[in-house]
Protein backbone atom coordinates (compact mmCIF):
# COMPACT_ATOMS: atom_id res chain seq x y z
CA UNK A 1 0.00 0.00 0.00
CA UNK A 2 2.73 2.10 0.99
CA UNK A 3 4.44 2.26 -2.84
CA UNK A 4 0.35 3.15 -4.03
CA UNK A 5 0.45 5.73 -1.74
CA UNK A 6 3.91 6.80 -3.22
CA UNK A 7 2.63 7.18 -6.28
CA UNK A 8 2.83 3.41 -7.60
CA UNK A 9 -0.57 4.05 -9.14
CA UNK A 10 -1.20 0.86 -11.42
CA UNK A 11 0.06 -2.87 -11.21
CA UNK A 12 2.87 -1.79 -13.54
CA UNK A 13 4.21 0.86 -12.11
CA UNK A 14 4.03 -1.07 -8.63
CA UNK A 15 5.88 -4.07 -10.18
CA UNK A 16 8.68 -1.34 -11.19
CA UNK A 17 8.65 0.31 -7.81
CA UNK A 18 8.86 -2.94 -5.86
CA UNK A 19 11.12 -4.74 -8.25
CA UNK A 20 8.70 -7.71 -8.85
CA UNK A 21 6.63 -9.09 -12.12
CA UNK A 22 3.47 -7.29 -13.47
CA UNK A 23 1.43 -10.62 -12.64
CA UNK A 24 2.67 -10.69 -8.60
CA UNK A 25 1.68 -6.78 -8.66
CA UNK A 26 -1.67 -7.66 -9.99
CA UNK A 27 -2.51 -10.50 -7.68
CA UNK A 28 -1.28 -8.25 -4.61
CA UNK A 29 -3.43 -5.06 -6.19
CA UNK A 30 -6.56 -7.64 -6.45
CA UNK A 31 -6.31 -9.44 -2.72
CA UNK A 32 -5.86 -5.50 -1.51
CA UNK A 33 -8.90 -4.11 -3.36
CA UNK A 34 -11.04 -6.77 -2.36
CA UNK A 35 -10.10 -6.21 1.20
CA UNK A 36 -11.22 -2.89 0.71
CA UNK A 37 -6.96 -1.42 1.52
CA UNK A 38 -7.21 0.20 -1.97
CA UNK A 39 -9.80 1.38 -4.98
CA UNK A 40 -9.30 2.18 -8.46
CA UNK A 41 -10.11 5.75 -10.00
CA UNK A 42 -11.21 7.34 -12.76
CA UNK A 43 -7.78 9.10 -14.27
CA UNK A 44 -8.75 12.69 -14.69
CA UNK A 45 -6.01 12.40 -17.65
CA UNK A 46 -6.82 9.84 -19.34
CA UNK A 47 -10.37 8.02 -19.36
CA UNK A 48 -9.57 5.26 -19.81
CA UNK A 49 -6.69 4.18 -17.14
CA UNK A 50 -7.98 3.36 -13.85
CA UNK A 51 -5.61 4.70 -10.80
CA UNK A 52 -5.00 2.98 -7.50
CA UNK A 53 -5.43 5.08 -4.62
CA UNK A 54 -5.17 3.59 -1.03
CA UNK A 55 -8.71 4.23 0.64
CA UNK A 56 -9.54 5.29 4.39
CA UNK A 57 -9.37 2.03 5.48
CA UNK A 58 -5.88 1.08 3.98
CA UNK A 59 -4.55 4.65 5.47
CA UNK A 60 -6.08 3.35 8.69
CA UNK A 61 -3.94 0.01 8.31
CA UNK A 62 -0.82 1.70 7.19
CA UNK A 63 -1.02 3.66 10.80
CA UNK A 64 -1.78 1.39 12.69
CA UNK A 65 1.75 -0.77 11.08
CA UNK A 66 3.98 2.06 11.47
CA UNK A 67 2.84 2.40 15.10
CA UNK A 68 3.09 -1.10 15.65
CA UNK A 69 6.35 -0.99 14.07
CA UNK A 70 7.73 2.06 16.45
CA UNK A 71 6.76 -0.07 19.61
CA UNK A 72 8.67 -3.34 18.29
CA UNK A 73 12.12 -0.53 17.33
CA UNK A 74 12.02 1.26 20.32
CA UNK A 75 12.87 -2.55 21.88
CA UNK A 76 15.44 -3.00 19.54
CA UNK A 77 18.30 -1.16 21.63
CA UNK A 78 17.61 -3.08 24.83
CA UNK A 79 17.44 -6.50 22.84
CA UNK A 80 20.43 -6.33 20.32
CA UNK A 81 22.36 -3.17 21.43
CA UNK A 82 22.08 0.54 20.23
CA UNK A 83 24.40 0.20 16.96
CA UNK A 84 23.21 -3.29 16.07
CA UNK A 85 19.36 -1.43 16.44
CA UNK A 86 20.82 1.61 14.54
CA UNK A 87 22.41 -0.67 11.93
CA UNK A 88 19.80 -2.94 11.38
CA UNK A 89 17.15 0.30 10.57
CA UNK A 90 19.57 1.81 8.43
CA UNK A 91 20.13 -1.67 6.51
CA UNK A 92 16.33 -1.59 6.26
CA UNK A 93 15.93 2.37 4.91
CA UNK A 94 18.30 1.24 2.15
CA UNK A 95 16.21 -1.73 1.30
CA UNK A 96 13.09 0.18 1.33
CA UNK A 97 14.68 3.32 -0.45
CA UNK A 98 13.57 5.49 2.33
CA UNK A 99 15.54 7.26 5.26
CA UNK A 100 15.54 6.41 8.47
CA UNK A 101 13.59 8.78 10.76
């Protein structure tokens, strides 16, 4: 949901973003939009393309997992050490192509 919301608006520009094949993207976009996590739109540009946006209830979810997230890093120092913690997040910000906050 999070690459959607990035501006991953259709299975093949999610499959680019995420580095996986137009078919997984499809299947992911499908289980999502039947769980109600995203909808498809009318593109104001072009008729005829439908755009993924992520609705209220996927912006819901995508709290609630960063929150959940926080609480489980904020135990990281305490169970691996403070530069094995600070390591591990800044492994993972590469991965994700985002920077650690």
């Amino acid at each position: 949901m999070q690459a959607i919301d990035g501006g991953a608006n259709s299975a093949a520009g999610r499959s680019r973003m995420l580095g996986v094949s137009r078919q997984a993207a499809a299947k992911t976009i499908g289980a999502l939009e039947r769980a109600g996590y995203v909808e498809r739109t009318a593109d104001a540009a072009d008729a005829r393309r439908k755009r993924l946006v992520v609705s209220g209830r996927g912006r819901e979810a995508i709290a609630i997992g960063a929150a959940e997230f926080e609480k489980s890093y904020q135990r990281w120092p305490h169970t691996v050490g403070p530069a094995t913690a600070a390591s591990t997040l800044s492994a993972l910000s590469v991965l994700s192509g985002s920077t650690p906050s």
